[in-house]
Protein backbone atom coordinates (compact mmCIF):
# COMPACT_ATOMS: atom_id res chain seq x y z
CA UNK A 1 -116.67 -7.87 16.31
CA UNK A 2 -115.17 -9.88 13.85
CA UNK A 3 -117.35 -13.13 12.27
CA UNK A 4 -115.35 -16.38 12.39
CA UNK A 5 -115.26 -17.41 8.71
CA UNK A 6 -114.41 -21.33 7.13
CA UNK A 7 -112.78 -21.14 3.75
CA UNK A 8 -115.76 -21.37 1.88
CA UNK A 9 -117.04 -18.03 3.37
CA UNK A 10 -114.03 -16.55 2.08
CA UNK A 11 -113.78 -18.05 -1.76
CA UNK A 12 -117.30 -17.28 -1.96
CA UNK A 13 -117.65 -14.29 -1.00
CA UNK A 14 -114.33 -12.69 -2.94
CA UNK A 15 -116.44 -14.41 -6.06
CA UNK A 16 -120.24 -12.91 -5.31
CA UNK A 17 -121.08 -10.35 -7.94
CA UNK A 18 -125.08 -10.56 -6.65
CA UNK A 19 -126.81 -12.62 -4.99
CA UNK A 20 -130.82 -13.47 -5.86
CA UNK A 21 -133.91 -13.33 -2.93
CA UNK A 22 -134.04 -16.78 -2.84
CA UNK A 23 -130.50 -17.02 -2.13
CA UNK A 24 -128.60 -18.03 -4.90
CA UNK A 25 -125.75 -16.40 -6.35
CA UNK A 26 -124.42 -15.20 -9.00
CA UNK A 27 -120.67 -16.30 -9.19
CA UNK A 28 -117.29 -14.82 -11.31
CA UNK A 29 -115.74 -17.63 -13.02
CA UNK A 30 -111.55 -17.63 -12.56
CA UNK A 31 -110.60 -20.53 -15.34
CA UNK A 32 -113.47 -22.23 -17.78
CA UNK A 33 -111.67 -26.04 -18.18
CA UNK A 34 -113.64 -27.66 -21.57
CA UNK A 35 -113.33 -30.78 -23.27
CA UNK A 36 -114.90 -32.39 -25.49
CA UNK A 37 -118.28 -32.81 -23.82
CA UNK A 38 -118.71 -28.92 -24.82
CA UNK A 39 -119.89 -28.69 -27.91
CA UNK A 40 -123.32 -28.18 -27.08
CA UNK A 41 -122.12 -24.64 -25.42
CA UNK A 42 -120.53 -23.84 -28.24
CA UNK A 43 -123.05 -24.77 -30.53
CA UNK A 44 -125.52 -22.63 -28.51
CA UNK A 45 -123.78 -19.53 -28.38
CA UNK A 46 -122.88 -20.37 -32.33
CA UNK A 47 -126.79 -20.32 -33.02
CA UNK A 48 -126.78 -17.08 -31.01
CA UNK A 49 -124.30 -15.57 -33.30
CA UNK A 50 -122.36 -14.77 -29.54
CA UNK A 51 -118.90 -14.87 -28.53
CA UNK A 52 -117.00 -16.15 -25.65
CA UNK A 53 -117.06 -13.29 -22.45
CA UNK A 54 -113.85 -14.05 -21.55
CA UNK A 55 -111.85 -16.46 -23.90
CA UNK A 56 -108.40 -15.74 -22.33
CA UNK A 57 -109.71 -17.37 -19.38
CA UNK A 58 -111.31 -20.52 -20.85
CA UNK A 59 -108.94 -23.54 -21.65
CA UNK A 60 -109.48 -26.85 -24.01
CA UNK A 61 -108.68 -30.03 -22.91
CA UNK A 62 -108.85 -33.49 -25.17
CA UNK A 63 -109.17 -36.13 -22.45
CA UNK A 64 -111.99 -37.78 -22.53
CA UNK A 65 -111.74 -39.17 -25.99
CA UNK A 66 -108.03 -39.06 -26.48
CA UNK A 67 -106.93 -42.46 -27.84
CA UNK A 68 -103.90 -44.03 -25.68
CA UNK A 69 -102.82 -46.96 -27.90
CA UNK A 70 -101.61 -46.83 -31.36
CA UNK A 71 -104.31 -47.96 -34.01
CA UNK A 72 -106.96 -46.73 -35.97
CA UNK A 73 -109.34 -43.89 -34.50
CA UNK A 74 -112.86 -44.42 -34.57
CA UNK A 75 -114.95 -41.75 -36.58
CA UNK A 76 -117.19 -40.72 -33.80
CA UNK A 77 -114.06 -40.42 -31.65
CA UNK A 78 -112.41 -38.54 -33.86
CA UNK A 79 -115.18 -36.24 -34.29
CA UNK A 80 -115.32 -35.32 -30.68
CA UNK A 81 -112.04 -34.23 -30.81
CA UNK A 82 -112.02 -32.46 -34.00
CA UNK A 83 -114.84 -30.39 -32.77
CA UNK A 84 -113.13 -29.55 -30.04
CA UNK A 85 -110.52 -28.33 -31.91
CA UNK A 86 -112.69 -26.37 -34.42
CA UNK A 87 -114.48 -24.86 -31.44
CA UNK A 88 -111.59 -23.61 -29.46
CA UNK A 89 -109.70 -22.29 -32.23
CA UNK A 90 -112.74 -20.70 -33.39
CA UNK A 91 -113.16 -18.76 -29.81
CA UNK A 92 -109.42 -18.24 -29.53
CA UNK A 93 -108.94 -19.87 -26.51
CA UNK A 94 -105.87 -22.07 -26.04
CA UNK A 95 -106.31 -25.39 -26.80
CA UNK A 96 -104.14 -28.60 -25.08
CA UNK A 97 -104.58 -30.76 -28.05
CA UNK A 98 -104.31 -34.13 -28.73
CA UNK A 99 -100.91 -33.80 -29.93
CA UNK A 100 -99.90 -31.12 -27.37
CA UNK A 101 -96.58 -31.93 -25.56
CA UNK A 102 -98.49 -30.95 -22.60
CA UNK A 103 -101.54 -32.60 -23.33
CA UNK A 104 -103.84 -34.88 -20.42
CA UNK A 105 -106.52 -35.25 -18.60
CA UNK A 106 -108.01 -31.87 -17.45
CA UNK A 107 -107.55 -32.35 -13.40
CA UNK A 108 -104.15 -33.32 -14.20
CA UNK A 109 -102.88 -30.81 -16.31
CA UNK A 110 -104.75 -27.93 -14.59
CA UNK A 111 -102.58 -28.02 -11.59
CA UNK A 112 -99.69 -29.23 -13.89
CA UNK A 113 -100.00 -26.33 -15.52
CA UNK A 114 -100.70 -23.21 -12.68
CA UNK A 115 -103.70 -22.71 -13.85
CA UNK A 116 -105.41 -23.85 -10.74
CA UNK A 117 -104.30 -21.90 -7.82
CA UNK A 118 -105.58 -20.76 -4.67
CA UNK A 119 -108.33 -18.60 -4.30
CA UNK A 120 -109.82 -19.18 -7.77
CA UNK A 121 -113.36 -20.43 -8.64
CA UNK A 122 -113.03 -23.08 -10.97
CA UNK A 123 -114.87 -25.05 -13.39
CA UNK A 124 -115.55 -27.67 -15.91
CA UNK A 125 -118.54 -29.66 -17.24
CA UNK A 126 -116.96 -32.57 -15.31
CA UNK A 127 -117.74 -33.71 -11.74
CA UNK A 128 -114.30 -34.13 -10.50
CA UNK A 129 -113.41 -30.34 -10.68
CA UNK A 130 -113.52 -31.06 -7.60
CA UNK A 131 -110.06 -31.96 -7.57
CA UNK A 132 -108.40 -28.54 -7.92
CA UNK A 133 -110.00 -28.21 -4.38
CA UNK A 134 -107.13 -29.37 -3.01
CA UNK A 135 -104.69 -25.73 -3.65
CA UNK A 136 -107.46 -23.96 -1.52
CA UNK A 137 -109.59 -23.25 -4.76
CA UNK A 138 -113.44 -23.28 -4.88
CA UNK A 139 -113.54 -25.64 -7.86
CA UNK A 140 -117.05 -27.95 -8.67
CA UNK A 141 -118.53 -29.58 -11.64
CA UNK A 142 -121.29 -27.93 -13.67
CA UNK A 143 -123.60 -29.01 -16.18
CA UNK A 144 -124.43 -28.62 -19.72
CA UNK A 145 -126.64 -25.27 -19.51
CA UNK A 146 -124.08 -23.77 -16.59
CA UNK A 147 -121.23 -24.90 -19.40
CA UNK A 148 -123.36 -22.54 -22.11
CA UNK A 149 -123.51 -19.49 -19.42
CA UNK A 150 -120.17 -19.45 -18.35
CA UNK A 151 -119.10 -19.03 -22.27
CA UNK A 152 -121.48 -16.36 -22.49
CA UNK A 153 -121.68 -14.62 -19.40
CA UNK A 154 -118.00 -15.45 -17.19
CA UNK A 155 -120.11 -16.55 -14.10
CA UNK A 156 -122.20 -18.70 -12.88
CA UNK A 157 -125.74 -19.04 -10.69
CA UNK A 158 -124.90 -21.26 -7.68
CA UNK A 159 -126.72 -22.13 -4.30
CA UNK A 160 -124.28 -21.86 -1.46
CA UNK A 161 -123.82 -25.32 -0.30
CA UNK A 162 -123.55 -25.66 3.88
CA UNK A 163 -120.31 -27.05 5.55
CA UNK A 164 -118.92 -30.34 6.50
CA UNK A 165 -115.05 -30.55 7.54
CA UNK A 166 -113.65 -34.00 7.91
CA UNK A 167 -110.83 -34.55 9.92
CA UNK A 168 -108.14 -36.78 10.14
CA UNK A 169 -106.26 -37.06 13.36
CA UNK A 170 -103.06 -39.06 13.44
CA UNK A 171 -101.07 -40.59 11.04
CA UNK A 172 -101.18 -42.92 8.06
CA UNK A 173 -100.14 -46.20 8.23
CA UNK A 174 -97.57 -47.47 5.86
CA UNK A 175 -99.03 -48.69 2.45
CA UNK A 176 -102.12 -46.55 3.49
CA UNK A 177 -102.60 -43.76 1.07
CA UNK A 178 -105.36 -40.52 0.31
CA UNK A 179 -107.24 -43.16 -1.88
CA UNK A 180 -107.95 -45.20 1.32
CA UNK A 181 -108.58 -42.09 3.07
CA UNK A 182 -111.41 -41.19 1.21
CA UNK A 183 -112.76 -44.75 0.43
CA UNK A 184 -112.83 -45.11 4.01
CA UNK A 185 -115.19 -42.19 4.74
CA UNK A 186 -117.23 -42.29 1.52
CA UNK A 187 -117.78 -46.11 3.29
CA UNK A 188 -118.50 -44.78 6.64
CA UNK A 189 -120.22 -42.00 5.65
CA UNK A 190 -122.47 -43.50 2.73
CA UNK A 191 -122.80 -42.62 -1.07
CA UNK A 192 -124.88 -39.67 -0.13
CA UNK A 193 -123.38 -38.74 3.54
CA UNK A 194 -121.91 -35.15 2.09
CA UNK A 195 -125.09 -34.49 0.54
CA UNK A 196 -125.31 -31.00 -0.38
CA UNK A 197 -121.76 -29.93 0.99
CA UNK A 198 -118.75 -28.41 0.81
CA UNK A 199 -116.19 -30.63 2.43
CA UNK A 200 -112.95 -29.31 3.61
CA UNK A 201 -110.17 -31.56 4.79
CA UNK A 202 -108.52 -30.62 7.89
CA UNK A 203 -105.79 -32.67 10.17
CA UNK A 204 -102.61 -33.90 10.16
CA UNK A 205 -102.61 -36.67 8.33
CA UNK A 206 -104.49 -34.35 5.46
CA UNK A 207 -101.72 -31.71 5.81
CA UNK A 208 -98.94 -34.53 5.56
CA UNK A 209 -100.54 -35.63 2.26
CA UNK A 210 -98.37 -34.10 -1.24
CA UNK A 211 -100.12 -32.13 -3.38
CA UNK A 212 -100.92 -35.20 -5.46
CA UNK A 213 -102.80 -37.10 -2.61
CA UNK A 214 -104.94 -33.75 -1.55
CA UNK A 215 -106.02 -33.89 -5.50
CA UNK A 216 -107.02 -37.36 -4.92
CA UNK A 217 -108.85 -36.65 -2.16
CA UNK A 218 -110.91 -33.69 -3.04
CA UNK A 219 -111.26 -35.71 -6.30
CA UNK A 220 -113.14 -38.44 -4.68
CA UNK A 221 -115.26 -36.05 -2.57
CA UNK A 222 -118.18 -36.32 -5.00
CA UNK A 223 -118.49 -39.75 -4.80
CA UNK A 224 -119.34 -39.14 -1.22
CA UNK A 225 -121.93 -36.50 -2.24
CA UNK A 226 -120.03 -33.41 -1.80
CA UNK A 227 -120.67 -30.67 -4.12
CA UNK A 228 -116.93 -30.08 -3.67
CA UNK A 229 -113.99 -30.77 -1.39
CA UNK A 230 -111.16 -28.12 -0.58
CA UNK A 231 -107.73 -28.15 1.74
CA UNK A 232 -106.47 -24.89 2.69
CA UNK A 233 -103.48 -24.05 0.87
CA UNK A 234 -99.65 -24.41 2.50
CA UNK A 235 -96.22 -24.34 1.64
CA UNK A 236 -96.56 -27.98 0.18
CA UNK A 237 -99.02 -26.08 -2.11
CA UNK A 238 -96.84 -23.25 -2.76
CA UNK A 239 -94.29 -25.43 -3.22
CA UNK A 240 -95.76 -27.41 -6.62
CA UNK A 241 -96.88 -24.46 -7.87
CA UNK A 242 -94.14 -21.95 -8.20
CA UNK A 243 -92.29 -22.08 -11.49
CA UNK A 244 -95.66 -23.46 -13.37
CA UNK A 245 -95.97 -22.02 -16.90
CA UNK A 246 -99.73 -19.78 -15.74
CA UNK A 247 -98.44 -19.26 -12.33
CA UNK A 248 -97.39 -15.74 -11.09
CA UNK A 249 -93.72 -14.89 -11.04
CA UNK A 250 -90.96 -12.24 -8.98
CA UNK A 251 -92.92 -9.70 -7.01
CA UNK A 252 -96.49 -11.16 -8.18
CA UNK A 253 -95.41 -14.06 -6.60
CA UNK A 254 -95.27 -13.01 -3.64
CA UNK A 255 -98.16 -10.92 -3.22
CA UNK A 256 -100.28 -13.57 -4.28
CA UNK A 257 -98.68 -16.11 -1.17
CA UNK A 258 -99.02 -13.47 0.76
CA UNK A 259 -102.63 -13.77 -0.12
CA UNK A 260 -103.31 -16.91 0.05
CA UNK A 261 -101.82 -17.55 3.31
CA UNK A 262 -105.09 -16.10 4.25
CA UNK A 263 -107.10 -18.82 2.69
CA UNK A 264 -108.12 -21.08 5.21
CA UNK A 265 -110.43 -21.50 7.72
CA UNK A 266 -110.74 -19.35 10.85
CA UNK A 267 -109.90 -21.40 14.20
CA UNK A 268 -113.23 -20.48 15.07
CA UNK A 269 -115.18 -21.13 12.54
CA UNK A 270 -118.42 -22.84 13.01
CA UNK A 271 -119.03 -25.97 9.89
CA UNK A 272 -122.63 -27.09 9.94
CA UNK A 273 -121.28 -30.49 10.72
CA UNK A 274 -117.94 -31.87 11.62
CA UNK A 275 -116.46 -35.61 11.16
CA UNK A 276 -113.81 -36.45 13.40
CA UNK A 277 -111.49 -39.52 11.72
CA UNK A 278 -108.42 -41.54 13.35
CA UNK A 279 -105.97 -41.74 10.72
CA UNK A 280 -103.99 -44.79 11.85
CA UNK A 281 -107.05 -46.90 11.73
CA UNK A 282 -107.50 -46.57 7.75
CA UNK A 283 -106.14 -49.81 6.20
CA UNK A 284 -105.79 -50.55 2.42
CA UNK A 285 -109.15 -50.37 1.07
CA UNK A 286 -110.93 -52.03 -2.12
CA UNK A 287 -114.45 -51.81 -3.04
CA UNK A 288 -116.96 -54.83 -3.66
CA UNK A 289 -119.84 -53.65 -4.91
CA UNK A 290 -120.97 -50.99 -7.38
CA UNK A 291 -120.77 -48.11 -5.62
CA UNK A 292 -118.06 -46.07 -4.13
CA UNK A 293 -119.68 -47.02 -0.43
CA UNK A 294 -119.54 -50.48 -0.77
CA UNK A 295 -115.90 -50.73 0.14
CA UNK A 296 -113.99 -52.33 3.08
CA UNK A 297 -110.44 -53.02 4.93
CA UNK A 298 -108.71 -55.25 2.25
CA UNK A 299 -108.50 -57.83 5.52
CA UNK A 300 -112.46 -58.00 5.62
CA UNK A 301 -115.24 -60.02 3.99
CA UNK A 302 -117.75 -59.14 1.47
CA UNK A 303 -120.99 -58.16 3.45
CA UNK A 304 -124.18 -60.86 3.89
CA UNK A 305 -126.14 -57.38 3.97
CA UNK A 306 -124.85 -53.82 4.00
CA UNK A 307 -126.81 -51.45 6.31
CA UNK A 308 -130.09 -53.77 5.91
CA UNK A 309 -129.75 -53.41 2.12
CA UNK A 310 -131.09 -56.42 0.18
CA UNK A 311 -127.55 -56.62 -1.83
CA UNK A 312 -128.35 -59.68 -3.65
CA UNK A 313 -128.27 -57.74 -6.98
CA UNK A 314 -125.05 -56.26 -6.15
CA UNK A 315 -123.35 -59.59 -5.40
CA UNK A 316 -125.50 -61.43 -8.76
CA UNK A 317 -123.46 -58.51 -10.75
CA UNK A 318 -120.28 -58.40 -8.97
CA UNK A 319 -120.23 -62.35 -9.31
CA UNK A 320 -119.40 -62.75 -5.66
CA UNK A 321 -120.75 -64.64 -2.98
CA UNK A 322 -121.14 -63.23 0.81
CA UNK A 323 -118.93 -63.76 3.34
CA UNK A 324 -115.90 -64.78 1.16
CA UNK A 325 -112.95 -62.92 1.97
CA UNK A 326 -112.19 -60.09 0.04
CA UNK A 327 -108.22 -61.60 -1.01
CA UNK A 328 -110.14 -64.63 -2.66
CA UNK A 329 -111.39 -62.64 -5.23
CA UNK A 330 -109.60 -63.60 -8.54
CA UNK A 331 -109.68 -60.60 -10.95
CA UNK A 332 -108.76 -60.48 -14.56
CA UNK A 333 -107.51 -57.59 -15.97
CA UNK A 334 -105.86 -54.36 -14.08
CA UNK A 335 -105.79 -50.41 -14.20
CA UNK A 336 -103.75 -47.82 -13.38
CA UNK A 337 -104.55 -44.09 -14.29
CA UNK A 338 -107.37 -41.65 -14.43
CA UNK A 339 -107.53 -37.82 -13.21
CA UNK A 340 -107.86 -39.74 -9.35
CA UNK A 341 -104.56 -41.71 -9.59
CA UNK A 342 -102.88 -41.23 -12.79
CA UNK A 343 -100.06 -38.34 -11.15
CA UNK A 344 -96.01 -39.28 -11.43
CA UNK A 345 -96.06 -39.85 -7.47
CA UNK A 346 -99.07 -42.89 -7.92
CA UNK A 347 -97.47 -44.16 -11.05
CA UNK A 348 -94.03 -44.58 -8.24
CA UNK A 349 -95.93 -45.95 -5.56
CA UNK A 350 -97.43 -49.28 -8.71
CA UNK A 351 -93.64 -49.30 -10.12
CA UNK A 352 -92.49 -49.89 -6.26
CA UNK A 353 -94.70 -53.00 -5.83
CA UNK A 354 -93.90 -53.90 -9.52
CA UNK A 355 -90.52 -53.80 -9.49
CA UNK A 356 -88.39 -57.21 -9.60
CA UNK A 357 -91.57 -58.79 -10.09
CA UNK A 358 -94.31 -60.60 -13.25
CA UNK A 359 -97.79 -59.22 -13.45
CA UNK A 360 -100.25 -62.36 -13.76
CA UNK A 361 -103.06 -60.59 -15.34
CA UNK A 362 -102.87 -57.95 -17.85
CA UNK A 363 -103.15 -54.51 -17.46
CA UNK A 364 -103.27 -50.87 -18.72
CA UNK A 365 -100.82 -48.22 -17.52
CA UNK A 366 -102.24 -44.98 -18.31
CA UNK A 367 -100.06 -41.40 -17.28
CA UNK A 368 -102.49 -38.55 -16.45
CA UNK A 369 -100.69 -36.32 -18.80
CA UNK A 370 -98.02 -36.23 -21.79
CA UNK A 371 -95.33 -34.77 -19.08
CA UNK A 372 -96.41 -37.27 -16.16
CA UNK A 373 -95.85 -39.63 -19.11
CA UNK A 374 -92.59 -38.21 -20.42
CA UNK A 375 -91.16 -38.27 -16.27
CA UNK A 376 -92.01 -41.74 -15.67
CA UNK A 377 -90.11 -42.82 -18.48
CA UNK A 378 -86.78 -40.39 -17.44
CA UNK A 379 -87.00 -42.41 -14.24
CA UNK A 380 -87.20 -45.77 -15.13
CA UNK A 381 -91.14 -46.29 -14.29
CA UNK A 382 -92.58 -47.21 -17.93
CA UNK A 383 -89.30 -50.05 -18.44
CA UNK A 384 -90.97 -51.30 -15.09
CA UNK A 385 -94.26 -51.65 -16.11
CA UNK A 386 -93.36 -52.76 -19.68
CA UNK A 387 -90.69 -55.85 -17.86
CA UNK A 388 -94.17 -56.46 -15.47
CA UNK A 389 -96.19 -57.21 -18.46
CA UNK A 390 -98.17 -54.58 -17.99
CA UNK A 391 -99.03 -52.06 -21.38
CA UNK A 392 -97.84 -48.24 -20.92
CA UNK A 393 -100.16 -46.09 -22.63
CA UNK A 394 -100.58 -42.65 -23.80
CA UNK A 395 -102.01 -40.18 -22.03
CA UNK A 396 -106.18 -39.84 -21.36
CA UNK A 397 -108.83 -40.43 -19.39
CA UNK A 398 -108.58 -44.24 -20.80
CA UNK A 399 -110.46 -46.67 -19.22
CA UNK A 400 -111.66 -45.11 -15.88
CA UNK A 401 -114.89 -43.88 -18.80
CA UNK A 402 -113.71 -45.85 -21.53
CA UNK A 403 -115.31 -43.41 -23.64
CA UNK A 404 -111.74 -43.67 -25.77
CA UNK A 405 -112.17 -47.73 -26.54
CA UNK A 406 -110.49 -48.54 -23.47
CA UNK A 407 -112.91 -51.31 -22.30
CA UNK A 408 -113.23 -53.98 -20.00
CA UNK A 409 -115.40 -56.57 -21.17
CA UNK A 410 -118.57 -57.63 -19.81
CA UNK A 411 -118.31 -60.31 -17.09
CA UNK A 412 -114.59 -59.57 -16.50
CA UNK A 413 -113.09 -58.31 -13.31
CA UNK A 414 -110.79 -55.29 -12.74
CA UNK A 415 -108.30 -54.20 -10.40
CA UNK A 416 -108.49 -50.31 -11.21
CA UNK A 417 -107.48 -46.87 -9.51
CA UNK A 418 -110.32 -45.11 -10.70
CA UNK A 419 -112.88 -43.28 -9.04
CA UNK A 420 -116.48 -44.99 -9.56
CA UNK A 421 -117.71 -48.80 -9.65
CA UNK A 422 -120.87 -47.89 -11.04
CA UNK A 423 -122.18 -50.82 -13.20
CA UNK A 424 -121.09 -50.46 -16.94
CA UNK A 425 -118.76 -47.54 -15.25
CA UNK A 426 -115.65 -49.68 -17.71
CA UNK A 427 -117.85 -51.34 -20.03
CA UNK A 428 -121.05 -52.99 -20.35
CA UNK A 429 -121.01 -56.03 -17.73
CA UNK A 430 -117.79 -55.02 -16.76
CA UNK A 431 -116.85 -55.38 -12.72
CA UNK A 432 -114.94 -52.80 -11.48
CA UNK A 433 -112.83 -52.87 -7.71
CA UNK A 434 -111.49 -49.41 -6.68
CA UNK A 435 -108.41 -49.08 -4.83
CA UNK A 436 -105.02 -47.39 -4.80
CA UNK A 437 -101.90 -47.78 -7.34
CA UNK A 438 -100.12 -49.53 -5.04
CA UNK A 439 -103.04 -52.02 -4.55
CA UNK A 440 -104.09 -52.51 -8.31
CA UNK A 441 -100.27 -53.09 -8.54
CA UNK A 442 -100.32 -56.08 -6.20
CA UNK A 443 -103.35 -57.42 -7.52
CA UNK A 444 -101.81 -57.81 -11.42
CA UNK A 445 -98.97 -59.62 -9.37
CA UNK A 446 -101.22 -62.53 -7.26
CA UNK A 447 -103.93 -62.73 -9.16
CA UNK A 448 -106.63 -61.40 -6.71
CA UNK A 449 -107.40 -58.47 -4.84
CA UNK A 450 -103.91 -58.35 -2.07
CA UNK A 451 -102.90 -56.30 0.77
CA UNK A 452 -100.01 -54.45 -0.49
CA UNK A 453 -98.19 -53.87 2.69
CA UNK A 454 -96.56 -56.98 3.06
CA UNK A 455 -94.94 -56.58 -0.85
CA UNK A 456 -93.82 -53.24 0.57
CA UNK A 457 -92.17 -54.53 3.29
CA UNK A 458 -90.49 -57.20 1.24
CA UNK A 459 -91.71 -60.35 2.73
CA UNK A 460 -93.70 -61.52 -0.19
């Protein structure tokens, strides 16, 4: 009798080389992603006198530190990225540099690239690995020390996280996008809800989603606690990936479809929990407080207590007072990038609201990735943004980390597509409200946090 299996049975176990008594396992490694947060793997296996296992399947990536406005560099900036560049030229692994033509953040340009592709295990000394969940791959973040053993060793000791699929029945509403999908059930769910999970996204409003809004979701599963989030893969997956420069080509091509055609969960399959979600009641969603949870329907009100939480300190921070409606909240600045939202299709759905109309407030406009960047100037987007008053930017991570310069100051308020609202997340003192392009994009125009739909519909 066959065993019902989900899709994390199968990436899993096509990945086990061993697997310990207390149950952890020892994992193959597909694709290494590094940036500059590295350098203590490489310095380890340095002091080791070792060399990379497998450096044809480890890739460098300047993102986190890549400057995205003209001006001078600081030194310990450009010391990251140097040694980056002395590390992966030293291994001989190839390196998207700063100066790359196809140079971005890491979750961007994986995908952009066909290096992330179905049935791979996948990772990078970054949380939001997670992202390249969303071709069907087992992708997840992993820390310094794992960083330092993949190097050396091509694989990885992991403990098999249980199951959690989400669902979401129906249909989207219009102006409703992934990013509201998964604020909405990192808010329903709590901070910590996916605890020790693998979340896979079934449904179909998930399987009418493009590529780039499955990579937002399964970016954003880890701020819900996930260890990772995966979609099976489809022909909307096949579809973005064939002709990318590490994809397969001719007959390898379609072998490896026929493959991963296999990739998804059994109709039987048993998840150790299951969330059921109606699509068509998600409505633009912004966050309030400081952490990805504390978000609401742009229509609602900030909380007078969340869950019997004392969230006075949240509110003292946030500089808001309870029960005030979440449109009176005047921000001050606005962003629009990062490896959650910084894809050509989010960077259509801000020039759409933006178009024909004056930004307010000013703002950042930063392209996940020197192509995204070089497309949304072919079609018109960066003239949009630049006639808005907004600032188009290089390529980077950018202020979502601000790890680059790109800072919000403290006590200032803003309107950004990243993923986390963590206090200091943009800056010391800085206030941060998550929500999608299309929202941060009506927020520069009014002033305040906005419900986009109506600017979509062309009434306002």
């Amino acid at each position: 009798m066959t065993v019902a299996r989900s899709l994390l049975d199968k990436l899993w176990e096509t990945h086990e080389v061993l697997r310990r008594v207390d149950g952890t396992s020892l994992l193959w490694v597909d694709r290494h992603l590094v940036h500059e947060g590295s350098h203590h793997g490489f310095a380890k296996l340095a002091a080791r006198k070792m060399a990379l296992a497998a450096p044809e399947l480890t890739f460098g990536v300047v993102d986190h530190y890549a400057p995205t406005r003209a001006g001078d560099v600081a030194p310990d900036i450009r010391r990251m990225i140097q040694t980056l560049g002395d590390n992966a030229r030293a291994a001989g692994i190839r390196l998207f540099d700063l100066h790359d033509p196809e140079q971005g953040i890491v979750h961007v340009i994986g995908p952009e690239q066909g290096l992330t592709l179905p049935g791979l295990l996948i990772n990078c000394g970054d949380s939001h690995t997670s992202t390249h969940g969303a071709f069907g791959a087992l992708a997840f973040g992993v820390g310094a020390t794992e960083v330092t053993h993949i190097l050396a060793t091509q694989t990885v000791w992991q403990k098999r996280p249980k199951t959690l699929q989400i669902t979401f029945d129906g249909a989207l509403g219009a102006g409703v996008t992934a990013k509201d999908m998964a604020l909405h059930w990192i808010a329903a769910l709590g901070a910590d809800g996916a605890q020790g999970f693998a979340v896979e996204y079934a449904g179909a409003a998930v399987r009418a989603l493009s590529m780039e809004g499955r990579m937002t979701l399964c970016n954003l599963s880890i701020e819900g606690g996930a260890r990772m989030g995966m979609i099976a893969s489809d022909d909307v997956t096949f579809a973005y990936l064939k002709g990318r420069p590490f994809a397969p080509v001719g007959a390898a091509w379609d072998a490896a479809v026929a493959d991963w055609r296999q990739l998804h969960s059994d109709g039987d399959a048993v998840f150790d929990r299951h969330v059921s979600i109606d699509a068509s009641a998600i409505a633009p969603t912004v966050t309030w407080g400081t952490s990805p949870e504390d978000a609401l329907p742009i229509t609602g009100h900030v909380p007078r207590a969340d869950a019997g939480k004392d969230i006075r300190a949240t509110l003292d921070y946030m500089g808001l007072d309870a029960g005030m409606a979440l449109t009176q909240i005047v921000i001050d600045q606005v962003f629009i990038g990062s490896c959650t939202n910084g894809r050509i299709e989010d960077l259509r759905m801000a020039a759409k609201v933006l178009a024909g109309r004056q930004a307010v407030v000013p703002g950042l406009v930063s392209p996940g990735s020197a192509l995204v960047k070089k497309q949304a100037e072919d079609e018109g987007l960066a003239q949009i943004f630049v006639q808005a008053g907004l600032e188009w930017a290089g390529a980077g991570c950018s202020m979502c980390v601000g790890m680059n310069g790109d800072l919000v100051d403290a006590g200032k308020r803003c309107a950004s597509s990243t993923n986390r609202n963590f206090k200091g997340r943009q800056g010391r003192g800085a206030r941060t409200h998550l929500m999608s392009p299309a929202m941060v994009a009506a927020a520069a125009v009014t002033g305040h946090l906005t419900d986009v739909r109506p600017m979509l519909e062309g009434r306002t």
